[in-house]
N, C-alpha and C. Protein backbone atom coordinates (compact mmCIF):
# COMPACT_ATOMS: atom_id res chain seq x y z
N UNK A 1 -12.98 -15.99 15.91
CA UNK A 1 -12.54 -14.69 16.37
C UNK A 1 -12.16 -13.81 15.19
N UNK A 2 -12.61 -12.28 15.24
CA UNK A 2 -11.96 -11.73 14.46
C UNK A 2 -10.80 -10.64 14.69
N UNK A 3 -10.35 -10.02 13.83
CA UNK A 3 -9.04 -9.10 14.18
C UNK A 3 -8.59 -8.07 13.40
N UNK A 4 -8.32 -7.17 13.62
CA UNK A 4 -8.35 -5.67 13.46
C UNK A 4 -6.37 -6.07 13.51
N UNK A 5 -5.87 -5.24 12.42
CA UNK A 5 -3.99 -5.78 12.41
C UNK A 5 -3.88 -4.35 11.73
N UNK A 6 -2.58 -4.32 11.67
CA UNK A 6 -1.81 -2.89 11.29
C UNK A 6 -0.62 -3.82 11.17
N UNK A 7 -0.01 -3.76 9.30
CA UNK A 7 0.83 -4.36 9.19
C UNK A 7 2.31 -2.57 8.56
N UNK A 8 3.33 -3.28 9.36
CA UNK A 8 4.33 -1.85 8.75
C UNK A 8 4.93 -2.55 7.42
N UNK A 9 4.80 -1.61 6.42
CA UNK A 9 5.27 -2.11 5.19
C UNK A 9 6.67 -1.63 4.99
N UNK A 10 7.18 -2.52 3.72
CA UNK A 10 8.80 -2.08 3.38
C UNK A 10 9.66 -0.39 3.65
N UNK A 11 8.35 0.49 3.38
CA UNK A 11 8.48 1.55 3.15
C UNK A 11 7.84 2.77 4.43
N UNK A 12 7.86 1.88 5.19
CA UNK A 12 7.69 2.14 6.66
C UNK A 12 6.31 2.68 6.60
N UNK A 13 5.45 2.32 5.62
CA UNK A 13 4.23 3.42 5.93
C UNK A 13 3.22 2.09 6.69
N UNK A 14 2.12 1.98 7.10
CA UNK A 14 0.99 1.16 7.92
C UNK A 14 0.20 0.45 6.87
N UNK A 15 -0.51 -0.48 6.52
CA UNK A 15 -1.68 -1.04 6.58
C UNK A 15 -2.43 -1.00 7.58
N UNK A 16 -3.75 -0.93 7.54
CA UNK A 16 -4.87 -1.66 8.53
C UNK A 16 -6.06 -2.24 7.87
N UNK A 17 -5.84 -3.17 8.43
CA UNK A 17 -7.06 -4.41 7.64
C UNK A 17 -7.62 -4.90 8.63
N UNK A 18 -8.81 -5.89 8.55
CA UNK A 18 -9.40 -6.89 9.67
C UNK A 18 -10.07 -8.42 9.11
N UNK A 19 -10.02 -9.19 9.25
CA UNK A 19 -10.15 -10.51 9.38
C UNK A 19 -10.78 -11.08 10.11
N UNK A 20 -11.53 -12.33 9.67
CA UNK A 20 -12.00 -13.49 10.50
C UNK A 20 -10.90 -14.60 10.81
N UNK A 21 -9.69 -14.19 9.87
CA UNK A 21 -8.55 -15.50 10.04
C UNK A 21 -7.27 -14.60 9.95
N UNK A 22 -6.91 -14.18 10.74
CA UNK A 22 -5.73 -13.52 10.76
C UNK A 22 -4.47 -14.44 9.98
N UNK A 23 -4.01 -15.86 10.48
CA UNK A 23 -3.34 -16.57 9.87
C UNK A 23 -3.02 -16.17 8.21
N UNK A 24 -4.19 -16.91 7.75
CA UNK A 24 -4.52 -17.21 6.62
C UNK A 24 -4.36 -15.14 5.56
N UNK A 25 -4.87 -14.23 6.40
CA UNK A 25 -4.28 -12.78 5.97
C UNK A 25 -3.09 -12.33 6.03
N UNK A 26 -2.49 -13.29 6.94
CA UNK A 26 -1.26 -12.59 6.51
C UNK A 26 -0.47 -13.02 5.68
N UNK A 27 -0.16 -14.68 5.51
CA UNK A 27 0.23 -15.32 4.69
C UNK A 27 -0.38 -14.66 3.15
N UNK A 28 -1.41 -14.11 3.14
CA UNK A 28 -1.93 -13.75 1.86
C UNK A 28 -0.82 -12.30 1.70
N UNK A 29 -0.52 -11.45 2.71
CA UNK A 29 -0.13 -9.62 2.30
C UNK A 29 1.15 -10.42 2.17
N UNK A 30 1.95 -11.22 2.56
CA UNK A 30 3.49 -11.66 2.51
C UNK A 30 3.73 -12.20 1.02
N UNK A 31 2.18 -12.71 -0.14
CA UNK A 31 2.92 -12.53 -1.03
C UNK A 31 2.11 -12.11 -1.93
N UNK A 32 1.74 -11.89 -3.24
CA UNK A 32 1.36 -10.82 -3.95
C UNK A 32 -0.53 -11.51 -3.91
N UNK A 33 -0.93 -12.24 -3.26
CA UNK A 33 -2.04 -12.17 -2.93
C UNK A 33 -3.30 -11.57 -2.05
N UNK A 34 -1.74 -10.43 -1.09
CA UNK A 34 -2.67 -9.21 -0.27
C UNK A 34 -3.06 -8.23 -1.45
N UNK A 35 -3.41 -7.33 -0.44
CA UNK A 35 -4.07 -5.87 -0.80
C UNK A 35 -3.08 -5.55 -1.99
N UNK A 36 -3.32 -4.76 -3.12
CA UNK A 36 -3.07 -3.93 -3.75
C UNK A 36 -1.87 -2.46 -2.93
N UNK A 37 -2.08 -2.37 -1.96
CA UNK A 37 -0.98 -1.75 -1.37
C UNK A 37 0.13 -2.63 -0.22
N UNK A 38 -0.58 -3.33 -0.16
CA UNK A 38 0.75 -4.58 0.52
C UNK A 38 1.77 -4.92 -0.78
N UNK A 39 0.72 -5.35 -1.51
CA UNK A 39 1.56 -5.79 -3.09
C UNK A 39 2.88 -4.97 -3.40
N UNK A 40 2.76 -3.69 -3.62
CA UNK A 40 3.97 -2.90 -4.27
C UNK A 40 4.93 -2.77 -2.82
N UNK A 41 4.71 -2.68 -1.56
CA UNK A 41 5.63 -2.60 -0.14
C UNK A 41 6.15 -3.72 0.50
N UNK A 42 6.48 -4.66 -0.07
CA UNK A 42 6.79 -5.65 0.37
C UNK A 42 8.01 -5.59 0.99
N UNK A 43 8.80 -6.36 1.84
CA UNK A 43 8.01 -7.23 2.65
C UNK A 43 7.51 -6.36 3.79
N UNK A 44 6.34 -6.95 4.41
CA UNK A 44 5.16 -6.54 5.37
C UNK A 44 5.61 -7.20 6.78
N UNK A 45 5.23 -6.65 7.67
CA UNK A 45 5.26 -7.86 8.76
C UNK A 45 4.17 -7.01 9.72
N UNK A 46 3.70 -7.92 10.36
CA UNK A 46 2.51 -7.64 11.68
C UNK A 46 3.23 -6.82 12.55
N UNK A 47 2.69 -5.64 12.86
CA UNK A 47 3.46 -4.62 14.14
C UNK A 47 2.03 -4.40 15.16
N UNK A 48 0.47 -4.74 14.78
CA UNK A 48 -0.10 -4.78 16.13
C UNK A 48 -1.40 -5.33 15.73
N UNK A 49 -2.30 -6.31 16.65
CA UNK A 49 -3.51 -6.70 16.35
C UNK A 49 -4.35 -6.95 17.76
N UNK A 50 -5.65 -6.46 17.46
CA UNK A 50 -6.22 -6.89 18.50
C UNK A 50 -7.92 -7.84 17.86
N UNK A 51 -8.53 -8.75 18.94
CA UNK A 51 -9.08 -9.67 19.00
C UNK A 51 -10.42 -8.83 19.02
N UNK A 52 -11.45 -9.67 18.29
CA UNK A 52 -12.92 -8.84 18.78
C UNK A 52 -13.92 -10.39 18.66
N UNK A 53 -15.02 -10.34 19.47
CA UNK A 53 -15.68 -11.57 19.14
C UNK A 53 -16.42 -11.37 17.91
N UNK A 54 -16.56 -10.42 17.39
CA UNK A 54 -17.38 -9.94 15.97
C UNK A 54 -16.72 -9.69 15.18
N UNK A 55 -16.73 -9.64 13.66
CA UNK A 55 -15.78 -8.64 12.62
C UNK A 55 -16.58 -7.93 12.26
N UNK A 56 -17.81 -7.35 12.52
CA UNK A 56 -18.46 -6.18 12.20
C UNK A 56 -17.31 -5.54 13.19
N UNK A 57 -17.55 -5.55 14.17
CA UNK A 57 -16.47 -4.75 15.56
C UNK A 57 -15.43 -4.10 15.11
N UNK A 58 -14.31 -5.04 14.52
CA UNK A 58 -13.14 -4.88 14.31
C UNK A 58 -13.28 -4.51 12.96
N UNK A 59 -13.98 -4.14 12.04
CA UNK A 59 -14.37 -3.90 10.50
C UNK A 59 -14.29 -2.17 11.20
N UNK A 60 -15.55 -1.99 12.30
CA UNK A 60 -15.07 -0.57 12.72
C UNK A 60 -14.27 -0.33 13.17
N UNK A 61 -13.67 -0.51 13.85
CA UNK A 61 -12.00 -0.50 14.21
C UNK A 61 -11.47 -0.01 12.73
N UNK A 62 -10.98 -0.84 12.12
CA UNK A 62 -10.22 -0.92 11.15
C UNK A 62 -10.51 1.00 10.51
N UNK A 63 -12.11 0.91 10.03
CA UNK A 63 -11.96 2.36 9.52
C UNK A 63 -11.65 3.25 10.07
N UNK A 64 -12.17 3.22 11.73
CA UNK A 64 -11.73 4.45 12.55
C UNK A 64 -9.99 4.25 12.64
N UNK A 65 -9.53 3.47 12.82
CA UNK A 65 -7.74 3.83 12.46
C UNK A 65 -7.31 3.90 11.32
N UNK A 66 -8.19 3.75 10.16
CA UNK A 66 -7.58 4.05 8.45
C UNK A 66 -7.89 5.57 8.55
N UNK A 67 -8.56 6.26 9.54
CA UNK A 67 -8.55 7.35 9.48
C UNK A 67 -7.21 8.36 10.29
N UNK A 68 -6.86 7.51 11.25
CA UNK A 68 -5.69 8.26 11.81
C UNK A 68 -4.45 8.33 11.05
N UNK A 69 -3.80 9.15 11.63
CA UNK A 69 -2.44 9.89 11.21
C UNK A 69 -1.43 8.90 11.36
N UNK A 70 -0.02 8.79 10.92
CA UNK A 70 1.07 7.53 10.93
C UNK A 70 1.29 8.24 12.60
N UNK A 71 1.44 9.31 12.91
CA UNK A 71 1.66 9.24 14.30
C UNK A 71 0.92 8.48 15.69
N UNK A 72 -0.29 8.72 15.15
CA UNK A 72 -1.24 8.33 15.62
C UNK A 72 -1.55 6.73 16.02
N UNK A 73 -1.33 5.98 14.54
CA UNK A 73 -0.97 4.72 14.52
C UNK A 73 0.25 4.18 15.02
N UNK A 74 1.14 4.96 14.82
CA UNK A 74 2.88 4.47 16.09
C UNK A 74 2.65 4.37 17.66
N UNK A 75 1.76 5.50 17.48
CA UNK A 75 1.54 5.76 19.44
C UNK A 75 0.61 4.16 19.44
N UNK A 76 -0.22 3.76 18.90
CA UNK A 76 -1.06 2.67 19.12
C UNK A 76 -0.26 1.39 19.18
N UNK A 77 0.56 1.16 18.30
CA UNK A 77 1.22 0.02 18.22
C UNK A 77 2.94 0.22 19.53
N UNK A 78 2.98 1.33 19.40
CA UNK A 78 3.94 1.13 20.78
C UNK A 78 3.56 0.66 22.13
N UNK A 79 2.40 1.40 22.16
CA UNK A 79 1.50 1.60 23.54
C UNK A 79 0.29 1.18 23.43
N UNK A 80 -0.39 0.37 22.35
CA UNK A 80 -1.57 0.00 23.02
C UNK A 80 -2.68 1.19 23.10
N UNK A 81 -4.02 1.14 23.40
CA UNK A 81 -5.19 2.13 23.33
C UNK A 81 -4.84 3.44 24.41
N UNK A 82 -4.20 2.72 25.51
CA UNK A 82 -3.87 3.97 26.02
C UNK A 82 -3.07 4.79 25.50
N UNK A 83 -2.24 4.40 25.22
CA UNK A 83 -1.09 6.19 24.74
C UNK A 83 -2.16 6.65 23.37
N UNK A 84 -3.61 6.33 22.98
CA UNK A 84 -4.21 7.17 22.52
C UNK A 84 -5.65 7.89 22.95
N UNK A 85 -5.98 7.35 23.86
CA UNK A 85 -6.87 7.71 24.66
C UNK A 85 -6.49 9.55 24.70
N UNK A 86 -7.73 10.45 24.04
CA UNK A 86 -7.70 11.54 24.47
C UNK A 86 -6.95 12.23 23.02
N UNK A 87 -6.29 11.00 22.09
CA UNK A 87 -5.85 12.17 21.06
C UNK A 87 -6.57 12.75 20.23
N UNK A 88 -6.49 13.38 20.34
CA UNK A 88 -7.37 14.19 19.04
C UNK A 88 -6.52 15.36 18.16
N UNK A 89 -7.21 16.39 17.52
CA UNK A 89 -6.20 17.58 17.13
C UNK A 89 -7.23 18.59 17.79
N UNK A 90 -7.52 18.31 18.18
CA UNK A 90 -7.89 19.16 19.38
C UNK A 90 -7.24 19.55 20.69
N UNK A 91 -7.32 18.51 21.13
CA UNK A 91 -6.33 17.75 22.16
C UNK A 91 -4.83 18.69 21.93
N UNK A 92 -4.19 18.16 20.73
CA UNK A 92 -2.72 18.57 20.34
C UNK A 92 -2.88 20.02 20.13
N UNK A 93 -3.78 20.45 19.66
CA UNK A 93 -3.48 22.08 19.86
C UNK A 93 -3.44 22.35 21.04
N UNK A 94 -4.73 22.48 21.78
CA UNK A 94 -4.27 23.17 23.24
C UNK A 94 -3.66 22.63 23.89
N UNK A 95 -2.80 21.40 23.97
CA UNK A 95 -1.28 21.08 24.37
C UNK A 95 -0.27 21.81 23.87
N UNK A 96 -0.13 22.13 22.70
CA UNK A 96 0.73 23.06 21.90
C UNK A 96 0.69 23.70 22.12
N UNK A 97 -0.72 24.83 22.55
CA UNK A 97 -0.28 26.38 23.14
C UNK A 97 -0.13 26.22 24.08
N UNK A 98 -0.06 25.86 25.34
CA UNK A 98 0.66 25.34 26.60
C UNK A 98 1.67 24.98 26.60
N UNK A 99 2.46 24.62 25.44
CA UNK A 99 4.18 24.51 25.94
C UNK A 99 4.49 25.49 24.87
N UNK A 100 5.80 26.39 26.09
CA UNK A 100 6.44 27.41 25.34
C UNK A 100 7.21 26.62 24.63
N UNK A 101 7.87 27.71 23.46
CA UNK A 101 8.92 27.81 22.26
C UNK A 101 10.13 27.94 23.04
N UNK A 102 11.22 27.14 22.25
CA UNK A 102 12.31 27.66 22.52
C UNK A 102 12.56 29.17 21.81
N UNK A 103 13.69 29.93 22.65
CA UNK A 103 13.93 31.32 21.26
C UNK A 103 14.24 31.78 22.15
């Protein structure tokens, strides 16, 4: 199995990586044998992963969320695919002009 993970680092910012051995990756980011940006944020810990029968799969995964925003990635790991279903900045603008200002 492979796996698509988002680890929160010391410094509250995200990783996202993917694996054929999740185990064996994380034990690697926990000590200076991860990533080059796990390395300097230590300590790391797992905040969300999901399963794919492929790691091509979850390899795309991985880039399409190295592309999202830290908000973007919070809503995912709180909630799962749904609380992102539909985001876009598209999306968030014309939500934004639809709710008035305070003033």
């Amino acid at each position: 199995m492979a796996h698509v993970y988002i680890l929160r680092c010391a410094d509250c910012t995200y990783y996202v990586g993917s694996t054929n051995d999740l185990r064996r990756r994380l034990d690697q980011h926990a000590t200076v044998h991860g990533s080059a940006y796990t390395r300097r944020r230590l300590p790391v810990e797992l905040a969300w992963c999901c399963e794919f029968e492929r790691l091509e799969d979850a390899f795309l995964w991985e880039k399409r969320i190295q592309g999202w925003s830290h908000a973007k990635r919070k809503a995912l790991i709180e909630g799962g695919f749904e609380a992102v279903r539909g985001w876009s900045a598209r999306h968030r603008r014309a939500t934004a002009a639809r709710v008035p200002t305070e003033g």
